[in-house]
Protein backbone atom coordinates (compact mmCIF):
# COMPACT_ATOMS: atom_id res chain seq x y z
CA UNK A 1 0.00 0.00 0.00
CA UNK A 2 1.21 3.38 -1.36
CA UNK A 3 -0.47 5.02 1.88
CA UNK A 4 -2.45 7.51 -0.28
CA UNK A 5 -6.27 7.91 0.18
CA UNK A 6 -8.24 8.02 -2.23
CA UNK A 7 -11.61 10.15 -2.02
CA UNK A 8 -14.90 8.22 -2.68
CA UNK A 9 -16.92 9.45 -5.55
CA UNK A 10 -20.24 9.31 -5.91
CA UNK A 11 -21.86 6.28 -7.73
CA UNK A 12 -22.42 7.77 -11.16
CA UNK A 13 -26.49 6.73 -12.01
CA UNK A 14 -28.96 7.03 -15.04
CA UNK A 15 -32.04 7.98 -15.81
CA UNK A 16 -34.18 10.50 -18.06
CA UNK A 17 -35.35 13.96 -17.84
CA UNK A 18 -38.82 14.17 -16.41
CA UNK A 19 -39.37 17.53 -16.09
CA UNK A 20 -37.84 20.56 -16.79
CA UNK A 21 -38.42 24.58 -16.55
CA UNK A 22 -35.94 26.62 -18.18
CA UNK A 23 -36.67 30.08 -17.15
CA UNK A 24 -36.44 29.28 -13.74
CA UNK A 25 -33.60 26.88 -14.00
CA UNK A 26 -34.40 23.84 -12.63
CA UNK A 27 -36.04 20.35 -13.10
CA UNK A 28 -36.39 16.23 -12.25
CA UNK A 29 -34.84 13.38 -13.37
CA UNK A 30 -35.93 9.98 -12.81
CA UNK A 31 -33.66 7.54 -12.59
CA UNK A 32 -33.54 3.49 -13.58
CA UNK A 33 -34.69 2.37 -10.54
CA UNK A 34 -38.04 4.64 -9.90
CA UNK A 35 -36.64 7.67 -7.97
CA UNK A 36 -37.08 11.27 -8.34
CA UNK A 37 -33.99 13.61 -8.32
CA UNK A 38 -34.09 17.54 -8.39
CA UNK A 39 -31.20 19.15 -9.89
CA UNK A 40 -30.59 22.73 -11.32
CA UNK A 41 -29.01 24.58 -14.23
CA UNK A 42 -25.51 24.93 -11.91
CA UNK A 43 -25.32 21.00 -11.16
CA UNK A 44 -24.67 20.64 -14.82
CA UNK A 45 -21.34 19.83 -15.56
CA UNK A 46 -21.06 21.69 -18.52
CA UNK A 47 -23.72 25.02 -18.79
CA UNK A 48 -23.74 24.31 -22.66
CA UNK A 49 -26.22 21.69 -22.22
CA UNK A 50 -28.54 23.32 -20.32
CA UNK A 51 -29.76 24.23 -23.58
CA UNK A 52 -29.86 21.10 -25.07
CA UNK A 53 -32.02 19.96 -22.14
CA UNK A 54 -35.65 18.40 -22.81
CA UNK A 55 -38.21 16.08 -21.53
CA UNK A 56 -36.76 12.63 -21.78
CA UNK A 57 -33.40 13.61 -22.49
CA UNK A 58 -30.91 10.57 -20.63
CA UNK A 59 -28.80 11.89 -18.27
CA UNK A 60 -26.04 10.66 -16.02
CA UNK A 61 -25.58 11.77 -12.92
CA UNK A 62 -24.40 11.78 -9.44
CA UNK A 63 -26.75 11.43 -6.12
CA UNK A 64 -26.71 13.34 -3.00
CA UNK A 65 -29.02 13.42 0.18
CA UNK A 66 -30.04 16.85 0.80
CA UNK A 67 -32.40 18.47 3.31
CA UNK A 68 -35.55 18.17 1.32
CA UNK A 69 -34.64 14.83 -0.62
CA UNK A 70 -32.68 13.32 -3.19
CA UNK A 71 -31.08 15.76 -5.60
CA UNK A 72 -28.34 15.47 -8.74
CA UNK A 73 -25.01 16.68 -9.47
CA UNK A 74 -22.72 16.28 -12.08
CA UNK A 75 -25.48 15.91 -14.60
CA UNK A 76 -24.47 15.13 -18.03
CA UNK A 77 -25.83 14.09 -21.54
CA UNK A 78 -25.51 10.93 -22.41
């Protein structure tokens, strides 16, 4: 053992875009298994494809427990 640590990422997951409202910059994706994860335009990993965003669009992304439930980060196209 090199005696470095490695940090734990995130299990990357994937699912579709469910719903989606632009001006205010936010939306749902639903993921393989049945859950519902919020995410906004900043948890994309690139802001370019915020545009390119639309209802059933298949995402990857990573999942986080928050306050008020299950939300997404790192969300990319696929």
């Amino acid at each position: 053992m090199s005696g470095y640590r490695v940090k734990p990422h995130p299990e990357r997951l994937h699912g579709r875009v469910t719903s989606l409202t632009h001006e205010e910059g936010f939306g749902f994706i639903s993921a393989l298994d049945g859950r519902e994860f919020f995410f906004r335009r900043e948890s994309m990993a690139s802001g370019d494809q915020w545009k390119q965003l639309k209802i059933g669009t298949e995402v990857r992304f990573a999942e986080h427990d928050g306050e008020k439930g299950p939300f997404a980060s790192a969300v990319t196209i696929v």
